[in-house]
N, C-alpha and C. Protein backbone atom coordinates (compact mmCIF):
# COMPACT_ATOMS: atom_id res chain seq x y z
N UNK A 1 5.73 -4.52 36.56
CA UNK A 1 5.40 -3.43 35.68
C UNK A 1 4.57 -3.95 34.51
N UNK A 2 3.51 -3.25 34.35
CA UNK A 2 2.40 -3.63 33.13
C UNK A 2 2.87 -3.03 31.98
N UNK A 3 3.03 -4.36 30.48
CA UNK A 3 3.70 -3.98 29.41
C UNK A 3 2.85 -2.75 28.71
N UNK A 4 1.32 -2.46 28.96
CA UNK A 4 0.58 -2.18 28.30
C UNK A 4 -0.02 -0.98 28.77
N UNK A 5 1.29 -0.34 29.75
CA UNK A 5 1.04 1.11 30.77
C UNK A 5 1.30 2.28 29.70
N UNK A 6 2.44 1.79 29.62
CA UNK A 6 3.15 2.80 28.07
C UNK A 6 1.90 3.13 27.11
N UNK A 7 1.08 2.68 26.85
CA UNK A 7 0.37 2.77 25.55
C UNK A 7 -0.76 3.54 25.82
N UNK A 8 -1.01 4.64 25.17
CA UNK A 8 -1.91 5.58 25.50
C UNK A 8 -3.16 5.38 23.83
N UNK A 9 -4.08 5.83 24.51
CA UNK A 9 -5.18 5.55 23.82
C UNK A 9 -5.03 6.53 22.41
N UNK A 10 -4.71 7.27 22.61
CA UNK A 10 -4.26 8.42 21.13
C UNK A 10 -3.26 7.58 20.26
N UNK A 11 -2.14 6.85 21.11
CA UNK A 11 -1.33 6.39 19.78
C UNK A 11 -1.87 5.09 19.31
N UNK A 12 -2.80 4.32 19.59
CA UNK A 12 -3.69 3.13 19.18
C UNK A 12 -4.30 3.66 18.28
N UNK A 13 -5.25 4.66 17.94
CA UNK A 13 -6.24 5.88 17.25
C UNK A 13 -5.38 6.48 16.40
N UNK A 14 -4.32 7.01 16.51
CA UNK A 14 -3.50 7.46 15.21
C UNK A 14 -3.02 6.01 14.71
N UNK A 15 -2.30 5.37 15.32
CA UNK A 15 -2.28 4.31 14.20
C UNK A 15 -3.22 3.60 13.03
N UNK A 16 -4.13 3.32 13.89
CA UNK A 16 -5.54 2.70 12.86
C UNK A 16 -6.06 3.97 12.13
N UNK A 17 -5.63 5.07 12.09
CA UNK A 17 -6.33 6.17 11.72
C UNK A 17 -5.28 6.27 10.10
N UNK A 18 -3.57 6.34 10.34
CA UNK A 18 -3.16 6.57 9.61
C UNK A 18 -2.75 5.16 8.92
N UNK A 19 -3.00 3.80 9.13
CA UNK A 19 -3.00 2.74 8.76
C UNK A 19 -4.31 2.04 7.52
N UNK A 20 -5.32 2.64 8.10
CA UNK A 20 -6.26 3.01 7.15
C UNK A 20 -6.12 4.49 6.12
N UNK A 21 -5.61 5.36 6.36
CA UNK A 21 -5.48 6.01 5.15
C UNK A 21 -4.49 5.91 4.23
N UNK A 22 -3.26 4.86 5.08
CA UNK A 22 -1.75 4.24 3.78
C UNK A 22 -2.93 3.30 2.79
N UNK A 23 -3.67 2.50 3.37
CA UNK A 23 -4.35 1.51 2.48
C UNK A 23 -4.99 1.84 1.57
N UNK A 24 -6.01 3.44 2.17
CA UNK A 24 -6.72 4.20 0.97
C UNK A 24 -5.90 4.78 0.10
N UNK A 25 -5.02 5.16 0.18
CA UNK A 25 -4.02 5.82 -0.84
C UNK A 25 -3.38 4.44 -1.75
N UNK A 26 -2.83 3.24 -1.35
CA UNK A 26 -2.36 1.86 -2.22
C UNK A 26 -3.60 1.83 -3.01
N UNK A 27 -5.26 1.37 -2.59
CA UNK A 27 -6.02 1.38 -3.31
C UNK A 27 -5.79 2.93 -4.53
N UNK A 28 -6.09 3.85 -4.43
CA UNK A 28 -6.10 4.63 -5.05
C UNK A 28 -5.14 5.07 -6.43
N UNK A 29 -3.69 4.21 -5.96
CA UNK A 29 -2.37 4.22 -6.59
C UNK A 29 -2.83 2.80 -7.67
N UNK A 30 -3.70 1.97 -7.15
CA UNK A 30 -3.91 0.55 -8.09
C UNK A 30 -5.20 0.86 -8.77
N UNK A 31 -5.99 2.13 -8.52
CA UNK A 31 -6.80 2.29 -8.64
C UNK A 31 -6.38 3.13 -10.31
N UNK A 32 -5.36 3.92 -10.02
CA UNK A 32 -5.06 4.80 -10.99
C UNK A 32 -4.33 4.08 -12.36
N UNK A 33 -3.12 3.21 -11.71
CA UNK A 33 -2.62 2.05 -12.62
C UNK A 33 -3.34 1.11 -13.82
N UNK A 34 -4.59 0.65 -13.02
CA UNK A 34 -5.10 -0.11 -13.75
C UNK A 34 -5.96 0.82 -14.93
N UNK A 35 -6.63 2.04 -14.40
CA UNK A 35 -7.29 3.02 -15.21
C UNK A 35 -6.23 3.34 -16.29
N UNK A 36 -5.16 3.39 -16.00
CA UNK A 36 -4.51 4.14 -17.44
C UNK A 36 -3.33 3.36 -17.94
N UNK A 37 -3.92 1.93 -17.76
CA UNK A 37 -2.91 0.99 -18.30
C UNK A 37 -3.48 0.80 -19.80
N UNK A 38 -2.86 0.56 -20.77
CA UNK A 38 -3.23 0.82 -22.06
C UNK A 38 -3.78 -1.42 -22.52
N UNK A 39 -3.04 -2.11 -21.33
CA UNK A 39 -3.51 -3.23 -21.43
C UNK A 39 -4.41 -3.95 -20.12
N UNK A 40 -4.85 -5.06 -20.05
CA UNK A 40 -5.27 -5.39 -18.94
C UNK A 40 -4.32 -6.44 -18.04
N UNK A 41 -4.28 -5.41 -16.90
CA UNK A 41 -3.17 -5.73 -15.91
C UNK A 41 -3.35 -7.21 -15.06
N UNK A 42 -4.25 -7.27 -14.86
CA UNK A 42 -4.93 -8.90 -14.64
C UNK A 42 -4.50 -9.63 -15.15
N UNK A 43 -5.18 -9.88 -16.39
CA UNK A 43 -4.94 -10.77 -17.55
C UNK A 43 -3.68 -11.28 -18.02
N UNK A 44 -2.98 -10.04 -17.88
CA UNK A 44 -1.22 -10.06 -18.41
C UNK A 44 -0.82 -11.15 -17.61
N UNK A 45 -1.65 -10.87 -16.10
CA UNK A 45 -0.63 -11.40 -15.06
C UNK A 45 -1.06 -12.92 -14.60
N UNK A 46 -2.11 -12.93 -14.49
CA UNK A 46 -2.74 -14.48 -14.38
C UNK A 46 -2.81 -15.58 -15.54
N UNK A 47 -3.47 -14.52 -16.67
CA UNK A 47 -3.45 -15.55 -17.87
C UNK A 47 -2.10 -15.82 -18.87
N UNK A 48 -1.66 -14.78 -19.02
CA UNK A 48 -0.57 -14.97 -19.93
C UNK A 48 0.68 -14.68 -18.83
N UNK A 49 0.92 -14.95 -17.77
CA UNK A 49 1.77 -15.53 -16.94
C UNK A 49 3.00 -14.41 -17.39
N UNK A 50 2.67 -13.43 -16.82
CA UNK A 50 3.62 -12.06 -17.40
C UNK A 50 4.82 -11.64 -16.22
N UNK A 51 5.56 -12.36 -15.90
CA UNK A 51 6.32 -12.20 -14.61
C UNK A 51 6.74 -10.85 -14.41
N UNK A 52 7.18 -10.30 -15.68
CA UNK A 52 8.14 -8.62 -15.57
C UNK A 52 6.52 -7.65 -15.13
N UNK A 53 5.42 -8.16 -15.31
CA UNK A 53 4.76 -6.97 -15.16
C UNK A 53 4.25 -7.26 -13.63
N UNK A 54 4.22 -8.55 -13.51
CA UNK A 54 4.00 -8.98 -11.58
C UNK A 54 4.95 -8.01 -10.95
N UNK A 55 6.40 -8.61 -11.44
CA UNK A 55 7.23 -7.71 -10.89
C UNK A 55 7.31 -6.22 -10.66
N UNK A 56 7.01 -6.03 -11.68
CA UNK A 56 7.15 -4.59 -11.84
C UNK A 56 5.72 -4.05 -10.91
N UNK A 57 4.45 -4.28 -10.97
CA UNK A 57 4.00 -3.86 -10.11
C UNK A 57 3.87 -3.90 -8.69
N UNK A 58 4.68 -5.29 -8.25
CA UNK A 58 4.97 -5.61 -7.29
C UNK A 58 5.94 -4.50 -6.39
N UNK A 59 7.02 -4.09 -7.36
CA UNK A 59 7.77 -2.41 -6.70
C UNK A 59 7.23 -1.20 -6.93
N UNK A 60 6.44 -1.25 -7.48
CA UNK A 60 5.50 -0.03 -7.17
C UNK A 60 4.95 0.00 -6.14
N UNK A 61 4.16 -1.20 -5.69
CA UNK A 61 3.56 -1.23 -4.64
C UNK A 61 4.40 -0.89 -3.22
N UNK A 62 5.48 -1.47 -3.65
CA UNK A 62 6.79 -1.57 -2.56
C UNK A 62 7.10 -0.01 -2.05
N UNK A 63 7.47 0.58 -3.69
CA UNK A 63 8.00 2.04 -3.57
C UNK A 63 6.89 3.01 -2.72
N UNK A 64 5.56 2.68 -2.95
CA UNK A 64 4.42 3.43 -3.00
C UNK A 64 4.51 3.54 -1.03
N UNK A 65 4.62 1.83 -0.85
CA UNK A 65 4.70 2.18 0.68
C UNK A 65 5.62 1.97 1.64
N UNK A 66 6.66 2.84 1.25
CA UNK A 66 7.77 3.16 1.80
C UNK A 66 7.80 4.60 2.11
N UNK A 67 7.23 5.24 0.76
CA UNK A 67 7.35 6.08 0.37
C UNK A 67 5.69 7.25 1.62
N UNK A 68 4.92 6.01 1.83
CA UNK A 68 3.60 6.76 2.30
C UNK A 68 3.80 6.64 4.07
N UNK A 69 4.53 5.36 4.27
CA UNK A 69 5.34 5.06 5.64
C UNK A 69 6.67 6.07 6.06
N UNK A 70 7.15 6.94 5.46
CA UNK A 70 7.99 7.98 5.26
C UNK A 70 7.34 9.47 5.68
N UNK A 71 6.12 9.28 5.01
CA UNK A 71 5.51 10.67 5.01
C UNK A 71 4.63 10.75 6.10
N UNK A 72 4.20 9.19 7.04
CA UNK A 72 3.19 9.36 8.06
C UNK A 72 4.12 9.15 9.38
N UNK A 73 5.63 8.86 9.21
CA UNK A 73 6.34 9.07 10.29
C UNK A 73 6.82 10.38 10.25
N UNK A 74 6.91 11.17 9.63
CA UNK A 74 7.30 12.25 9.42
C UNK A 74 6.53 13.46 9.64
């Protein structure tokens, strides 16, 4: 039996379809963050070695795609 019988050409195409639009939406979510951060989110984090704000955007990112992996299985 061929492992690769199961797999139909539509669910290859929705995946890359909705795999590329979780990514456009993360961009868009870091896109928005950095726009209305009142400091520079970079800087905090590379130069002045800001761990709580790594962190902290680090679960956003987390929450963001759980949260977008939720809504495209759904």
């Amino acid at each position: 039996m061929d492992i690769f019988s199961a797999i139909s050409l539509a669910e290859i195409v929705s995946t890359l379809v909705y795999s590329f639009l979780g990514v456009i939406i993360l961009a868009a979510c870091w896109w928005v963050i950095r726009t209305f951060a009142p400091f520079p989110i970079i800087k905090e984090i590379e130069h002045d070695q800001n761990i709580a704000l790594a962190i902290l955007i680090a679960s956003v990112f987390v929450s963001l795609s759980i949260i977008i992996a939720a809504v495209i299985l759904s």
